[in-house]
Protein backbone atom coordinates (compact mmCIF):
# COMPACT_ATOMS: atom_id res chain seq x y z
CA UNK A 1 0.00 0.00 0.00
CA UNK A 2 0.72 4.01 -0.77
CA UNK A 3 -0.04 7.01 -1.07
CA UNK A 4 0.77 10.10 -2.88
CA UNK A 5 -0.43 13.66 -2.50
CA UNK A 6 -2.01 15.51 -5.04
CA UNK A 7 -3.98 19.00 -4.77
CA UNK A 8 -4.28 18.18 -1.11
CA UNK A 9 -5.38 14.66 -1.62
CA UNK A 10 -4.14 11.49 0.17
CA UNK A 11 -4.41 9.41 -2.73
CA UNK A 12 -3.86 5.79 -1.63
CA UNK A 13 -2.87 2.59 -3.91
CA UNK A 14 -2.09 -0.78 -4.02
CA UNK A 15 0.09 -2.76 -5.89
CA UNK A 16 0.65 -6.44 -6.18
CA UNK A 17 2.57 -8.79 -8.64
CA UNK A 18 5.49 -7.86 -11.03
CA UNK A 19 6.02 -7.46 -14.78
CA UNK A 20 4.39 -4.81 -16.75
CA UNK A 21 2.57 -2.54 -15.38
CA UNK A 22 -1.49 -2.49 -15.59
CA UNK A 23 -3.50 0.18 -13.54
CA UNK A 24 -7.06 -0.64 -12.91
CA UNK A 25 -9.46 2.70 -12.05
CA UNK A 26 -12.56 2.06 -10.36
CA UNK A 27 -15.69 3.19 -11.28
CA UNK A 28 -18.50 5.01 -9.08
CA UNK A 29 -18.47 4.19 -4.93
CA UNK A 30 -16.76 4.61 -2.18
CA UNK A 31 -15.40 1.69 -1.91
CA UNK A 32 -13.48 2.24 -4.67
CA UNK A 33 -10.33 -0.56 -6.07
CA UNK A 34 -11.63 -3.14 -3.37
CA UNK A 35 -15.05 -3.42 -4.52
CA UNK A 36 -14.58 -3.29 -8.14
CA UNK A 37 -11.57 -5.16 -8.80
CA UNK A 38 -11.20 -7.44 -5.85
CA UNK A 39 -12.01 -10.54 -7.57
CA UNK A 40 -10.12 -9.72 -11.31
CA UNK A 41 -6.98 -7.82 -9.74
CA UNK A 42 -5.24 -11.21 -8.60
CA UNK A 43 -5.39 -12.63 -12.42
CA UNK A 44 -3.83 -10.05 -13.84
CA UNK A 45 -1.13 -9.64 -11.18
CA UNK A 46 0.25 -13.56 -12.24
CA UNK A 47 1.80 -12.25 -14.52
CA UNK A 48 1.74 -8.36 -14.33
CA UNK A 49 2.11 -5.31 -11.62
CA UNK A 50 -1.00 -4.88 -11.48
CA UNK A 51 -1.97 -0.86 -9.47
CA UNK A 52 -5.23 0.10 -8.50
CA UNK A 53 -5.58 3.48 -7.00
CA UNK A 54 -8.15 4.88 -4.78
CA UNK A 55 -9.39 8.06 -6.14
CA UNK A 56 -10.78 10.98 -4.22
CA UNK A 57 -15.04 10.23 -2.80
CA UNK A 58 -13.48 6.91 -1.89
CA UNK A 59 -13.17 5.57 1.62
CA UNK A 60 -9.24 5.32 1.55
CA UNK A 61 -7.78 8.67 0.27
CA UNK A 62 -8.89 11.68 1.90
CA UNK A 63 -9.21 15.63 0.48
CA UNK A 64 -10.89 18.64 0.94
CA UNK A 65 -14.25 17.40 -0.09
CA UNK A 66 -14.74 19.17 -2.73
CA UNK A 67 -16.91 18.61 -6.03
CA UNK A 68 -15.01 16.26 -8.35
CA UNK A 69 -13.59 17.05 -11.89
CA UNK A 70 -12.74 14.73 -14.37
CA UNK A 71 -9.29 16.13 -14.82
CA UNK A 72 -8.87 16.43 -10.77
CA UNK A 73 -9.37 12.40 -10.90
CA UNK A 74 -7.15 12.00 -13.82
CA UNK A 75 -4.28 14.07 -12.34
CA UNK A 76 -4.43 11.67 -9.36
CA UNK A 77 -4.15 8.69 -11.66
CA UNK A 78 -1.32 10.80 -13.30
CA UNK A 79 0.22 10.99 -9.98
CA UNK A 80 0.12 7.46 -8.96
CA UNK A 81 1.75 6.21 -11.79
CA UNK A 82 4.53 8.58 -11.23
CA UNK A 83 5.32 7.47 -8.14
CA UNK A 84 4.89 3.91 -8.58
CA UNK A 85 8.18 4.36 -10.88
CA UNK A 86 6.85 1.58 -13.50
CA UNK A 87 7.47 3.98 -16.68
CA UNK A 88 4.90 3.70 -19.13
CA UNK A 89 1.73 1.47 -18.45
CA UNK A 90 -1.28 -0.24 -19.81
CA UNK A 91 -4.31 1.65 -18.08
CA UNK A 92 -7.82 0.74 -18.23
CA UNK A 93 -10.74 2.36 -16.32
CA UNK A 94 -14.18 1.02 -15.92
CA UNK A 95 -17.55 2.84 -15.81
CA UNK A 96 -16.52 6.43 -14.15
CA UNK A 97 -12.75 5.69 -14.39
CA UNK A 98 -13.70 5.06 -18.55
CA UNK A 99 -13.74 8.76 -18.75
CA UNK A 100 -10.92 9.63 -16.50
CA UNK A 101 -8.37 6.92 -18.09
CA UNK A 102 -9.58 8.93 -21.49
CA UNK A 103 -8.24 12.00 -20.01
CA UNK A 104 -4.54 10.41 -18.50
CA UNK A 105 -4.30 9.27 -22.27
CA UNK A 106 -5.33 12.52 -23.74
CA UNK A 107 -3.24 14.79 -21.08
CA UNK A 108 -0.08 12.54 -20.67
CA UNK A 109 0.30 10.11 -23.59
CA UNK A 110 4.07 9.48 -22.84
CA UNK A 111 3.12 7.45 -19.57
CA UNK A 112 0.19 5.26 -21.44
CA UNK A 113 1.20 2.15 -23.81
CA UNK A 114 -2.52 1.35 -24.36
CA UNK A 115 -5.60 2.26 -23.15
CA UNK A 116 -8.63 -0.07 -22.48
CA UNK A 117 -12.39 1.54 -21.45
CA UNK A 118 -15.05 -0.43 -20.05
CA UNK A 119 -18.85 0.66 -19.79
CA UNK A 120 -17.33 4.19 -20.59
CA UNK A 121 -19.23 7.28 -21.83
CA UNK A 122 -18.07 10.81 -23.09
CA UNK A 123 -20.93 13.07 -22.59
CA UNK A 124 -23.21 12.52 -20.04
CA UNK A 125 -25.75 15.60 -20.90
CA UNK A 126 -25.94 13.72 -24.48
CA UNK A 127 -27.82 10.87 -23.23
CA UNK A 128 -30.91 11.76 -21.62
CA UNK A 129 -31.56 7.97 -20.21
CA UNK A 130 -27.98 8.34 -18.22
CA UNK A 131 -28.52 11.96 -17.32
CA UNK A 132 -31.87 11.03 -15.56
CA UNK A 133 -30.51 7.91 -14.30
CA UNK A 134 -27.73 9.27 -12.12
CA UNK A 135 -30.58 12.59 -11.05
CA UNK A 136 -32.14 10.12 -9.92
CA UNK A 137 -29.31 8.59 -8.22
CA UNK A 138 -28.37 11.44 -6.86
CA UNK A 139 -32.80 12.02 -5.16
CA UNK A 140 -32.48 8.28 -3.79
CA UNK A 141 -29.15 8.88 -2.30
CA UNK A 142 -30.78 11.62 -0.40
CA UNK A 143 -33.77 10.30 0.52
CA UNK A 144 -34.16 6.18 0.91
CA UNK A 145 -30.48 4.34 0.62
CA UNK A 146 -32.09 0.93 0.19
CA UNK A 147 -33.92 2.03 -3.17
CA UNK A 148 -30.60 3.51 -3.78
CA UNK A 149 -29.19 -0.19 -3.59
CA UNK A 150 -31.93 -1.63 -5.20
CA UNK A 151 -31.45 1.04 -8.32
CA UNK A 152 -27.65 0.28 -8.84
CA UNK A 153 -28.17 -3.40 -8.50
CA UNK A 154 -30.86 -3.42 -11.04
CA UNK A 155 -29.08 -1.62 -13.42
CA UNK A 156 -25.56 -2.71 -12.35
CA UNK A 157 -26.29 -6.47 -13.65
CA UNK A 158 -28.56 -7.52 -16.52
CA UNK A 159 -31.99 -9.25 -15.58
CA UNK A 160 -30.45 -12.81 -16.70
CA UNK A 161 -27.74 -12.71 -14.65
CA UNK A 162 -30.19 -11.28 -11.45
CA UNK A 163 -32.52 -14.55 -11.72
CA UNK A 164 -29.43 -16.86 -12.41
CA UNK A 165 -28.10 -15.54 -8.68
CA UNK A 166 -31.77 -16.10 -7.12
CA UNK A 167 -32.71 -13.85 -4.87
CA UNK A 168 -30.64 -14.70 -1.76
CA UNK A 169 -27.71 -13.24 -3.64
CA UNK A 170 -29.58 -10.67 -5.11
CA UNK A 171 -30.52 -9.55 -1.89
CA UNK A 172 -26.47 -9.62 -0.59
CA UNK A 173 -25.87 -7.39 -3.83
CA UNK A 174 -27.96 -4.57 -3.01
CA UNK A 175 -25.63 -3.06 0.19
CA UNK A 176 -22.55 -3.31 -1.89
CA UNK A 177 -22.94 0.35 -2.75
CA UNK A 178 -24.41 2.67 0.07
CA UNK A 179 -25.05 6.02 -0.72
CA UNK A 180 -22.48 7.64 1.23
CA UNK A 181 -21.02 11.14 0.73
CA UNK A 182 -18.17 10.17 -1.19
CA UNK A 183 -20.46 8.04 -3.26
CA UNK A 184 -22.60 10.44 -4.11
CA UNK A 185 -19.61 13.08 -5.31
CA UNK A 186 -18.91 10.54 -7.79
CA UNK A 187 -22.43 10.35 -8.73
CA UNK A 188 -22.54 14.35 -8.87
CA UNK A 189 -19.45 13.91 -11.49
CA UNK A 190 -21.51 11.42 -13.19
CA UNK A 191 -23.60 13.97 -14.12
CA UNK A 192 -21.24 16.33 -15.46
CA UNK A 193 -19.26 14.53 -17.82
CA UNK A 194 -18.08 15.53 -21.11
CA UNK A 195 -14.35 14.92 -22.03
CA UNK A 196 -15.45 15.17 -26.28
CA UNK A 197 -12.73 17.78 -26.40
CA UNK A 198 -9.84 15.49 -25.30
CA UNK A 199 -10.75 12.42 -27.27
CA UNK A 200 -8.97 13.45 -30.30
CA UNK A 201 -5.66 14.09 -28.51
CA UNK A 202 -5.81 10.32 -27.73
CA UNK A 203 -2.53 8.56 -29.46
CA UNK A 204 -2.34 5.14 -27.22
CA UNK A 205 -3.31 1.80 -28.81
CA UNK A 206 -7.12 1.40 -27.71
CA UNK A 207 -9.57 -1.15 -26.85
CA UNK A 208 -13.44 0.08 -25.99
CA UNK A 209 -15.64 -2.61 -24.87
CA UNK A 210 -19.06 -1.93 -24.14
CA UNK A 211 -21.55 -4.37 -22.20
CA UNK A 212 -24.65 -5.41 -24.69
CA UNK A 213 -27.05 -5.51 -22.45
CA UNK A 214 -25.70 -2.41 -19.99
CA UNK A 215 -28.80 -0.45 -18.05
CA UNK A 216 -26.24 1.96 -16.30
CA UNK A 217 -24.59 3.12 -19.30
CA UNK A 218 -25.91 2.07 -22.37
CA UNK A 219 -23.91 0.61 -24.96
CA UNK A 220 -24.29 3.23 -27.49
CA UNK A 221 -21.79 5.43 -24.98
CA UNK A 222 -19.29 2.82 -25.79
CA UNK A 223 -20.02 2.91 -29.29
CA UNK A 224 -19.65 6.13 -29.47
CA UNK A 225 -16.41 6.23 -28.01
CA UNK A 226 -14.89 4.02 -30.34
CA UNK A 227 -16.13 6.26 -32.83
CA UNK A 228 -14.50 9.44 -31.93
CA UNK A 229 -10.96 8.00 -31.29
CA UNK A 230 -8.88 7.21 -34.46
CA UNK A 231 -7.66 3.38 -34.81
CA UNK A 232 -9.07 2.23 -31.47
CA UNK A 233 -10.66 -1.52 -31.38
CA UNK A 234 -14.05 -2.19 -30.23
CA UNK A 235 -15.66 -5.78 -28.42
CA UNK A 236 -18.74 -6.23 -26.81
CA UNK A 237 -19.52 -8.26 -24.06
CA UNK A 238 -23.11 -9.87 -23.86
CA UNK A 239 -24.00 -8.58 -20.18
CA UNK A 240 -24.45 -5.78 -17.74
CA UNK A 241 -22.78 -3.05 -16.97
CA UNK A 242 -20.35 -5.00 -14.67
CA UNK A 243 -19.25 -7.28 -16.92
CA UNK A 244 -16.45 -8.49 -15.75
CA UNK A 245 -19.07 -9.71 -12.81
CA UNK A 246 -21.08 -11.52 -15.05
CA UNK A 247 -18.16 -13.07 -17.08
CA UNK A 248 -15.08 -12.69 -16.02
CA UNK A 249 -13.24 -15.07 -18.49
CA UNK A 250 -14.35 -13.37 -21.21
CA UNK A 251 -13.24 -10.35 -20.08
CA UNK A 252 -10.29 -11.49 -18.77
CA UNK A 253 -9.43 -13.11 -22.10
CA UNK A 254 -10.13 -9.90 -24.27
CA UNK A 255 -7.81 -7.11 -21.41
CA UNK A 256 -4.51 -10.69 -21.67
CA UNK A 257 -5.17 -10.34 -25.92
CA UNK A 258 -4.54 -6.64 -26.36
CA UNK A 259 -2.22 -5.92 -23.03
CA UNK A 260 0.28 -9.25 -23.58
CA UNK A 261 3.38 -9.41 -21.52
CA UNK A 262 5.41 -10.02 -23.62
């Protein structure tokens, strides 16, 4: 474990295994690199150093509280790999860290080999589904955490994989995320998104893979990110919007096929 400052942050990492270096960025909650990449981390790190950073709204790194910025997160990610002293790496960010990743990549290409964004979207204000889903994210937070639970659970999976679980499980799922403060700053960013202006200043090797059947962030987002930046490969993944949940082999296949170690 680390941590770096940054702006007044205590930005707090981990990092575990050895080879080349793969930074994972979490997505929306508070509980940040443990909760999203607890289960995939320890694959990659067989063979790779694999660094997952806690940014700012999450339980482990601390600031001044704040609203969030997309390039506030990204110079934290900026940050970490600059003091984990690995050169160059292979970054890939997931839902809310999609965005941010897009930024490192666009603000600092000489520290990112290739780029990979998951469930990722560019402009939040151009979808109305996503704008209204996180407003309403945002009213729940506020007012009833357990529909809060029961909103990101129903759109964090898709319905298959829900009725595969039964509910017992379903049930477990629905506390993962608590509204908390620094939750709901991530949520506030949600809604403020737009990095359209720094997608064409991408030059890393890219892989966008959108989720088929993704409630949170639909997969026209992803789509549309592939779009706007030149030569970057696209794959979709038939589940929901955490699909490396739903199947992680698949996903773990397609992040080994376009970051090898060798």
């Amino acid at each position: 474990m680390a941590t770096v400052s940054v702006a007044g942050a205590q930005v707090h990492y981990e990092r575990h295994g050895s080879g080349p270096a793969l930074v994972l960025v979490h997505g929306t909650g508070s509980a940040g690199a443990a909760l999203t990449w607890g289960q995939i981390s320890p694959h990659f790190a067989e063979n790779r150093t694999v660094i997952t950073p806690d940014l700012s709204g999450t339980d482990r790194t601390t600031d001044d509280g704040t609203p969030l910025t997309v390039e506030g997160l990204a110079a934290q990610v900026i940050a970490v790999i600059e003091d984990a002293g690995t050169g160059a790496v292979d970054l890939l960010g997931f839902s809310m860290g999609s965005p941010v990743v897009a930024a490192v990549a666009a603000l600092r290409p000489d520290l990112v080999r290739r780029l990979i964004l998951v469930a990722g979207w560019a402009h939040t204000d151009g979808d109305e589904y996503m704008r209204n889903l996180f407003t309403l994210w945002q009213r729940l937070g506020e007012l009833d955490a357990e529909a809060f639970g029961r909103s990101v659970t129903m759109t964090g999976f898709s319905r298959g994989f829900l009725n595969s679980i039964g509910r017992k499980q379903v049930e477990q799922l629905i506390p993962n995320m608590p509204p908390t403060p620094g939750t709901l700053r991530h949520v506030d960013l949600d809604t403020r998104v737009d990095i359209r202006g720094l997608l064409p200043r991408i030059q890393a090797k890219t892989l966008v893979i959108g989720c088929a059947q993704d409630a949170t962030v639909p997969v026209e987002n992803s789509r549309t990110l592939h779009a706007a930046i030149a030569d970057s490969s696209y794959a979709e993944i038939d589940a929901g919007h955490v699909a490396f949940f739903e199947k992680p082999e698949e996903f773990i296949k397609l992040v080994s096929d376009f970051v090898p170690t060798s």
